[in-house]
PDB file of N, CA and C in Angstrom:
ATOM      1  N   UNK A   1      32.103 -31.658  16.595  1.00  0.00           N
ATOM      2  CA  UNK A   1      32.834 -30.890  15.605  1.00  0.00           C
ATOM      3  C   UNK A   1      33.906 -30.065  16.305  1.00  0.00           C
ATOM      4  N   UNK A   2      35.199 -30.236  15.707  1.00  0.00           N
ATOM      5  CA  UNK A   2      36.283 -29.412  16.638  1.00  0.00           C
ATOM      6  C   UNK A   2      36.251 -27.949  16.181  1.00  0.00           C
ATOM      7  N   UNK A   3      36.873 -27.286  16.495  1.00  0.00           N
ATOM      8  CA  UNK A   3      37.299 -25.723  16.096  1.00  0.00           C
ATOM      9  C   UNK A   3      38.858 -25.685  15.762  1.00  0.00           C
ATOM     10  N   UNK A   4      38.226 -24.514  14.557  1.00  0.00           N
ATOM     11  CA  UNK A   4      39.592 -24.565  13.469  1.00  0.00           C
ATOM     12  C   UNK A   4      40.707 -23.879  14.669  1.00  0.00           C
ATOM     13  N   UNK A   5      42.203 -24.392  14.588  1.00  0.00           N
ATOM     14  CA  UNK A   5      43.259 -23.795  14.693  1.00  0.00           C
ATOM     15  C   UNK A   5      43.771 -22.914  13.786  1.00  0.00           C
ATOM     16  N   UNK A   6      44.469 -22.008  14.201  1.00  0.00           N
ATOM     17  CA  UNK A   6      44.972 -21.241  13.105  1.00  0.00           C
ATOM     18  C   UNK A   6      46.512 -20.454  13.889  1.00  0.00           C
ATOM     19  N   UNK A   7      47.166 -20.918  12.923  1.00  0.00           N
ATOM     20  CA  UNK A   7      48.472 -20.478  13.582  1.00  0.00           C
ATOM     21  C   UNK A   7      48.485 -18.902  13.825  1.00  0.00           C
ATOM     22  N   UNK A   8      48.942 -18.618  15.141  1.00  0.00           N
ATOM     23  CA  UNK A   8      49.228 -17.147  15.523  1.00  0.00           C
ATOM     24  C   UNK A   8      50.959 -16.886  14.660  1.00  0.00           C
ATOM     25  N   UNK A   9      50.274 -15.585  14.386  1.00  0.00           N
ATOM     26  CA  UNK A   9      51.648 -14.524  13.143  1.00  0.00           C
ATOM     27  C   UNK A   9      52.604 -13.825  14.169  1.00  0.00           C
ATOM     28  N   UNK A  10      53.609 -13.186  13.716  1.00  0.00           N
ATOM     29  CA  UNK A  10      54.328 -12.406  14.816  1.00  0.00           C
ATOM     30  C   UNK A  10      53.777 -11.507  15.343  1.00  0.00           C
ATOM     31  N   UNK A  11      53.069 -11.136  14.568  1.00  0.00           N
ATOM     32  CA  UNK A  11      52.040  -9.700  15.284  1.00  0.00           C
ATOM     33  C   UNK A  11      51.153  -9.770  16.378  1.00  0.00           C
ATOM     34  N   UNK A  12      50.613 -11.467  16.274  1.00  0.00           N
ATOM     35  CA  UNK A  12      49.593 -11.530  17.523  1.00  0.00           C
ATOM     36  C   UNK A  12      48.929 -12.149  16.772  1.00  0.00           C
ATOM     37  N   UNK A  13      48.355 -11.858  15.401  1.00  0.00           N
ATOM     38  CA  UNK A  13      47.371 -11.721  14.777  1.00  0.00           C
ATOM     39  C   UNK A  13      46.954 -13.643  14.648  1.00  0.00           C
ATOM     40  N   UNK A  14      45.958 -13.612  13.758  1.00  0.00           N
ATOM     41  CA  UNK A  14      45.554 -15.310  13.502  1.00  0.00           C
ATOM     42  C   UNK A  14      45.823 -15.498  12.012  1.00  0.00           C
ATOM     43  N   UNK A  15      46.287 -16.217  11.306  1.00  0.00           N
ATOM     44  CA  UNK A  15      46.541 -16.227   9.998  1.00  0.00           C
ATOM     45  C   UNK A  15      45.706 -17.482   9.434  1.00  0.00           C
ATOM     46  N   UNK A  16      45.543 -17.784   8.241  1.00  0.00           N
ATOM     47  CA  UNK A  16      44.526 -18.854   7.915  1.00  0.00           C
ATOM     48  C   UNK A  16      45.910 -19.777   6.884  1.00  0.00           C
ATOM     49  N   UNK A  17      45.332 -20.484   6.227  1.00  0.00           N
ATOM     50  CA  UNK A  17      46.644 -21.738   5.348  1.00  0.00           C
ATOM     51  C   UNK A  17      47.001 -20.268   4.569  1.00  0.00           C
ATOM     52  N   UNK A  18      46.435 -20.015   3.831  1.00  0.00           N
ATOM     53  CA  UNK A  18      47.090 -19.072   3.152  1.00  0.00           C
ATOM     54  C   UNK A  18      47.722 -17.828   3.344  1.00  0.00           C
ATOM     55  N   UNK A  19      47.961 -17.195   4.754  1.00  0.00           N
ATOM     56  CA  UNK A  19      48.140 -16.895   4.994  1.00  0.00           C
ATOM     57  C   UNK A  19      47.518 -15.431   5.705  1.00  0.00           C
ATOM     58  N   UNK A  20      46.279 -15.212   5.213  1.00  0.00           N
ATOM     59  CA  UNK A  20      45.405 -14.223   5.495  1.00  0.00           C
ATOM     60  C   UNK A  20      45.295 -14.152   6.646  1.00  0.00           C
ATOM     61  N   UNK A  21      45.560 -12.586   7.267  1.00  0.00           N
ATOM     62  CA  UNK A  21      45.177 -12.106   8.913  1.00  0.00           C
ATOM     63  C   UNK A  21      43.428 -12.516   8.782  1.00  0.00           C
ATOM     64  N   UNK A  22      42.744 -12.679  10.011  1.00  0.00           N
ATOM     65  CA  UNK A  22      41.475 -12.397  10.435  1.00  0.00           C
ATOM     66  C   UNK A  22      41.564 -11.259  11.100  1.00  0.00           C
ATOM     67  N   UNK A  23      40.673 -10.344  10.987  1.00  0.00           N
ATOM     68  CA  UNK A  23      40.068  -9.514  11.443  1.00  0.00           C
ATOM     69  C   UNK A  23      39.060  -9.292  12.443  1.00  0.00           C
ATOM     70  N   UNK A  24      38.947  -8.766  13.614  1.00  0.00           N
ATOM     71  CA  UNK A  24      38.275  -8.660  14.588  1.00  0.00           C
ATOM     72  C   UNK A  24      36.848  -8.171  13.951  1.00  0.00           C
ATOM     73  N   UNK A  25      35.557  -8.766  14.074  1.00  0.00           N
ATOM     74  CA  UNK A  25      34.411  -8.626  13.461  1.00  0.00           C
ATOM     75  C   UNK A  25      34.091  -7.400  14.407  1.00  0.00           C
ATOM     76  N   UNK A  26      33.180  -6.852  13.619  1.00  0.00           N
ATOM     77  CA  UNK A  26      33.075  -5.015  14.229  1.00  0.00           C
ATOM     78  C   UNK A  26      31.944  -5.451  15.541  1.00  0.00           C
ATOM     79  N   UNK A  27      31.198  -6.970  15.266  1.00  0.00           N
ATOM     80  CA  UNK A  27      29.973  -7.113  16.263  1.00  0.00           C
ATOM     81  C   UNK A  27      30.938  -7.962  17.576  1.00  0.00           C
ATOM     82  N   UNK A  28      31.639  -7.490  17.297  1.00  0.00           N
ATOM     83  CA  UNK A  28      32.585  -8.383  19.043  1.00  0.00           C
ATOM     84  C   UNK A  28      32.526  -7.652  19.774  1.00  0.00           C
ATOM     85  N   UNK A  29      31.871  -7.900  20.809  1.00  0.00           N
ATOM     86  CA  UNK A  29      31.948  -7.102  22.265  1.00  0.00           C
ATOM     87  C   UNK A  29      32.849  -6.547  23.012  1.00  0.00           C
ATOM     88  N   UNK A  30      33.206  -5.620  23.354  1.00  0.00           N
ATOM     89  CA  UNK A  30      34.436  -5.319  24.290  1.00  0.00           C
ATOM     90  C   UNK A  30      34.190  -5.821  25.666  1.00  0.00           C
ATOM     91  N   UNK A  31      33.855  -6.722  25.823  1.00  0.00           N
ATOM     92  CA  UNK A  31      33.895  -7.439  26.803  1.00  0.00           C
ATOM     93  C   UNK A  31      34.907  -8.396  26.691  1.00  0.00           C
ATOM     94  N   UNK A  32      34.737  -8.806  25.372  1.00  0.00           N
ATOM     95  CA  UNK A  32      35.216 -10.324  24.937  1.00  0.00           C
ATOM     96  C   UNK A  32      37.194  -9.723  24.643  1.00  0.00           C
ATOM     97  N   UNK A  33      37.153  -8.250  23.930  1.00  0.00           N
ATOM     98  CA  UNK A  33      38.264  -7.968  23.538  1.00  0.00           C
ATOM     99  C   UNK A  33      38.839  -7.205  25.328  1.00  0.00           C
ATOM    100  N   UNK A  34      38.385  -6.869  25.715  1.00  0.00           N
ATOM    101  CA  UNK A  34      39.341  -6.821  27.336  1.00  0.00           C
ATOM    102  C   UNK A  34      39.664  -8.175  27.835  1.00  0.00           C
ATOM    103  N   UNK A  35      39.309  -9.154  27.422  1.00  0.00           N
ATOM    104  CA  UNK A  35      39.674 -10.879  28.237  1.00  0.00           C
ATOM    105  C   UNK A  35      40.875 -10.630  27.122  1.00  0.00           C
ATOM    106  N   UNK A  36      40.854 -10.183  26.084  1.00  0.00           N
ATOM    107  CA  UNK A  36      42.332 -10.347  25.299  1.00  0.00           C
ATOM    108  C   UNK A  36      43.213  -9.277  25.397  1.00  0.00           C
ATOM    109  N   UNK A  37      42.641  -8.412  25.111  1.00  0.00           N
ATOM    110  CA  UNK A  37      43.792  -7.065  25.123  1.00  0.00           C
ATOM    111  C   UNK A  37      43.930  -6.349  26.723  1.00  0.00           C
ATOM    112  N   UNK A  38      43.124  -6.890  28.047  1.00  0.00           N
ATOM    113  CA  UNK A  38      43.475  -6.351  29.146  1.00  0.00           C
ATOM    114  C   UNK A  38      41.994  -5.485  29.472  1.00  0.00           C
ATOM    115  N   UNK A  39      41.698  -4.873  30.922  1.00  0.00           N
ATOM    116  CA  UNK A  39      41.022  -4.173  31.193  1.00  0.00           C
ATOM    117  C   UNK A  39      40.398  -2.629  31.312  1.00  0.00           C
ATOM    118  N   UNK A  40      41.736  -2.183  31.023  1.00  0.00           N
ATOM    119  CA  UNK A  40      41.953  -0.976  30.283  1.00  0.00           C
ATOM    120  C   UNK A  40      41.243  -0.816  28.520  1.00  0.00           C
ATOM    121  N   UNK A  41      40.666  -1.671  28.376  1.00  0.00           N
ATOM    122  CA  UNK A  41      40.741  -1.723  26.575  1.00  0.00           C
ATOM    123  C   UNK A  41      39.493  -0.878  26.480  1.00  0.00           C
ATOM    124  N   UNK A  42      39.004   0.407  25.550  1.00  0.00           N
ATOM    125  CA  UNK A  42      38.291   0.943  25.212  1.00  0.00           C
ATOM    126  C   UNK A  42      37.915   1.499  26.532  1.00  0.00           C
ATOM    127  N   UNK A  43      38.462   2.419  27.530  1.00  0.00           N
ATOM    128  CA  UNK A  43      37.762   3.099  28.636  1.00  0.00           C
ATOM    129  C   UNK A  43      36.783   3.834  28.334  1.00  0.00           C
ATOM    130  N   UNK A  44      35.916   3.818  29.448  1.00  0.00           N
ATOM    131  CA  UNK A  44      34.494   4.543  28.867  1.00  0.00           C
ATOM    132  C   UNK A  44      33.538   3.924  27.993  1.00  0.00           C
ATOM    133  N   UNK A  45      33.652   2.671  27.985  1.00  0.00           N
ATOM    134  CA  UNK A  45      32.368   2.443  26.954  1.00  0.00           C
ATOM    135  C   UNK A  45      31.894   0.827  27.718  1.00  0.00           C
ATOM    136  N   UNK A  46      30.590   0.913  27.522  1.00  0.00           N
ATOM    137  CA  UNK A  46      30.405  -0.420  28.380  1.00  0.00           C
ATOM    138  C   UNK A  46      30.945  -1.544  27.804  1.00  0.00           C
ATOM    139  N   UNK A  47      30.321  -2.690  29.118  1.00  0.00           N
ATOM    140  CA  UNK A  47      31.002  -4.206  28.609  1.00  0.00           C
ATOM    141  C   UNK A  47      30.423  -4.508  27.001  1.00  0.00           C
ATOM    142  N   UNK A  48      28.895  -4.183  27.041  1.00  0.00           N
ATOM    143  CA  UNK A  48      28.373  -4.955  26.586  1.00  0.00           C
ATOM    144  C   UNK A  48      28.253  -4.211  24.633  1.00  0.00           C
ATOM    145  N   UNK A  49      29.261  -3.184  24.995  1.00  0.00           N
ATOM    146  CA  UNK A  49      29.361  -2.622  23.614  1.00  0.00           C
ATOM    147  C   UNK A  49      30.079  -3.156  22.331  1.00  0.00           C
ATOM    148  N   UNK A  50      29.696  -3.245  21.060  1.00  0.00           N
ATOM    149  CA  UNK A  50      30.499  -3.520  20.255  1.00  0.00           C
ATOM    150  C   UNK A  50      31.695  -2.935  19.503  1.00  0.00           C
ATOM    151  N   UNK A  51      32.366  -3.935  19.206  1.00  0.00           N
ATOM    152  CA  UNK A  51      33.772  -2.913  18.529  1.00  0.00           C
ATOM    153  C   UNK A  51      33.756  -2.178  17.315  1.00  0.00           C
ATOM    154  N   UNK A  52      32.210  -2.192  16.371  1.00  0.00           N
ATOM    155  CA  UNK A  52      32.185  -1.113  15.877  1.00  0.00           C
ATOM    156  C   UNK A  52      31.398   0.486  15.660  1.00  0.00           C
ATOM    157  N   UNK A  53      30.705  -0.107  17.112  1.00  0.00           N
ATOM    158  CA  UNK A  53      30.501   1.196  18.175  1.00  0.00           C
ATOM    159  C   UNK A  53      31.691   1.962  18.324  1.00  0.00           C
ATOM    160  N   UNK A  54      32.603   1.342  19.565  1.00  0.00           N
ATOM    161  CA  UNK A  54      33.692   2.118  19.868  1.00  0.00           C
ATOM    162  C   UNK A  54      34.564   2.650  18.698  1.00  0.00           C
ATOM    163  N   UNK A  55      34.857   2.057  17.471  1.00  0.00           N
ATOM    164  CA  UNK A  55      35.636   2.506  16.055  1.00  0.00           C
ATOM    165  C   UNK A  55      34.606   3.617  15.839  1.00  0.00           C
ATOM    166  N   UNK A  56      33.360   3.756  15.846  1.00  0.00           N
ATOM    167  CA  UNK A  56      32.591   4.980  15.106  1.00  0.00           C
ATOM    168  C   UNK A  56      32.489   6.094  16.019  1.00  0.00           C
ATOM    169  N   UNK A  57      32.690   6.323  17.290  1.00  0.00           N
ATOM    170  CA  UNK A  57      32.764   6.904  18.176  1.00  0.00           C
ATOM    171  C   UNK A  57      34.537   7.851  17.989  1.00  0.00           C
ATOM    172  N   UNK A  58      35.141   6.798  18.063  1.00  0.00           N
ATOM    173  CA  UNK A  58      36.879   6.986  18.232  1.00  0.00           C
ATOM    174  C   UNK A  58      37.017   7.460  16.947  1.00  0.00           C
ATOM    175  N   UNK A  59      36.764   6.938  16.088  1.00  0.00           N
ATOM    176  CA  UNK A  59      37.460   7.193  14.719  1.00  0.00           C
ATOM    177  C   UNK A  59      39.362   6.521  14.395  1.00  0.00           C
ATOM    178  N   UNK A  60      39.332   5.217  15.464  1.00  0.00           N
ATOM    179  CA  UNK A  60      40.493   4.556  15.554  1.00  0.00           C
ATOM    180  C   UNK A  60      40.220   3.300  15.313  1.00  0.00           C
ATOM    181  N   UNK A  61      41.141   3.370  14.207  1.00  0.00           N
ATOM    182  CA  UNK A  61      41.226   1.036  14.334  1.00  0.00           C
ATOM    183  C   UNK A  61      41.382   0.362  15.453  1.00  0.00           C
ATOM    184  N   UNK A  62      41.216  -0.774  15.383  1.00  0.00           N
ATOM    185  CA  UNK A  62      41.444  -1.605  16.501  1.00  0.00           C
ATOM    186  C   UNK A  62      43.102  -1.613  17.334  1.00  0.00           C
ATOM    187  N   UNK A  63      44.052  -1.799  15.909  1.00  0.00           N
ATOM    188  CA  UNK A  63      45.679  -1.565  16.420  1.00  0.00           C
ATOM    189  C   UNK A  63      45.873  -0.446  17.371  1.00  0.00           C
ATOM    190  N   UNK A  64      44.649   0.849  16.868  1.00  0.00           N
ATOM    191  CA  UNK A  64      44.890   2.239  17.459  1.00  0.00           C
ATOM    192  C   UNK A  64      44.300   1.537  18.970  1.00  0.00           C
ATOM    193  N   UNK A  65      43.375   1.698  19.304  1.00  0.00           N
ATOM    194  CA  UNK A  65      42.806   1.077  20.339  1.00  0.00           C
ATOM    195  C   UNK A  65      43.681   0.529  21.064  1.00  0.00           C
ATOM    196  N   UNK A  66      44.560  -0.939  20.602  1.00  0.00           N
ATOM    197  CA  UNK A  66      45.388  -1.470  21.449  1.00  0.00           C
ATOM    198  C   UNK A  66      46.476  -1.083  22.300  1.00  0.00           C
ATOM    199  N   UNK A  67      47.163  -0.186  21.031  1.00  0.00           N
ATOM    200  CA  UNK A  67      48.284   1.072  21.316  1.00  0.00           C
ATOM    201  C   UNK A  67      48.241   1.967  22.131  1.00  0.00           C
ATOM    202  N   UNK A  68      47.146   2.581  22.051  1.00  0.00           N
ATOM    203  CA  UNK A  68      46.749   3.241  23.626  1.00  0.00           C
ATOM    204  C   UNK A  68      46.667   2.502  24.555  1.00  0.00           C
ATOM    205  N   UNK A  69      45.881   1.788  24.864  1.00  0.00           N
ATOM    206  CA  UNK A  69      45.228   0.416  25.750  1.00  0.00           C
ATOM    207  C   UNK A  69      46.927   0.069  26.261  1.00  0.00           C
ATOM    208  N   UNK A  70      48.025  -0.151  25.721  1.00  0.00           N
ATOM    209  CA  UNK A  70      49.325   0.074  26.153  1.00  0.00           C
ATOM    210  C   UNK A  70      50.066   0.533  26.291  1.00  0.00           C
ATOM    211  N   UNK A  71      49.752   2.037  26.488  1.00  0.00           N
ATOM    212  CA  UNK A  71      50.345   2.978  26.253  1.00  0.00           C
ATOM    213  C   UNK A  71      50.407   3.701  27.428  1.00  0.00           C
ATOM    214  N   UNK A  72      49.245   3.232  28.213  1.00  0.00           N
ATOM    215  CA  UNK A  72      48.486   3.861  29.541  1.00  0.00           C
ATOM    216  C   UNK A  72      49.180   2.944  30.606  1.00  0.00           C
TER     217      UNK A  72
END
């Protein structure tokens, strides 16, 4: 069974036929989101934490997250 493609948007983001962003599921590891957004991503919180750990902690979306994460 292959895995769906999904065309990348200008933003980065993944879009589906109709056009709908996906959303980063809150149980994704920041492990998995530093292989994408860099090593800097969420300082201070372990590998093995999820991203809606770090959102309930921060009180920042993910965009917020990134924005810093490049900001530094």
């Amino acid at each position: 069974m292959g895995s769906k493609h999904f065309p990348t948007g200008l933003d980065g983001r993944q879009r589906d036929q109709d056009g709908q962003i996906h959303q980063k599921r809150s149980d994704t590891k920041v492990e998995t989101l530093r292989k994408e957004y860099g090593p800097d991503f969420a300082k201070g919180f372990r590998s093995d934490a999820h991203l809606g750990t770090v959102r309930g902690a921060t009180s920042k979306t993910l965009h917020e997250l990134v924005k810093d994460t490049k900001s530094k």
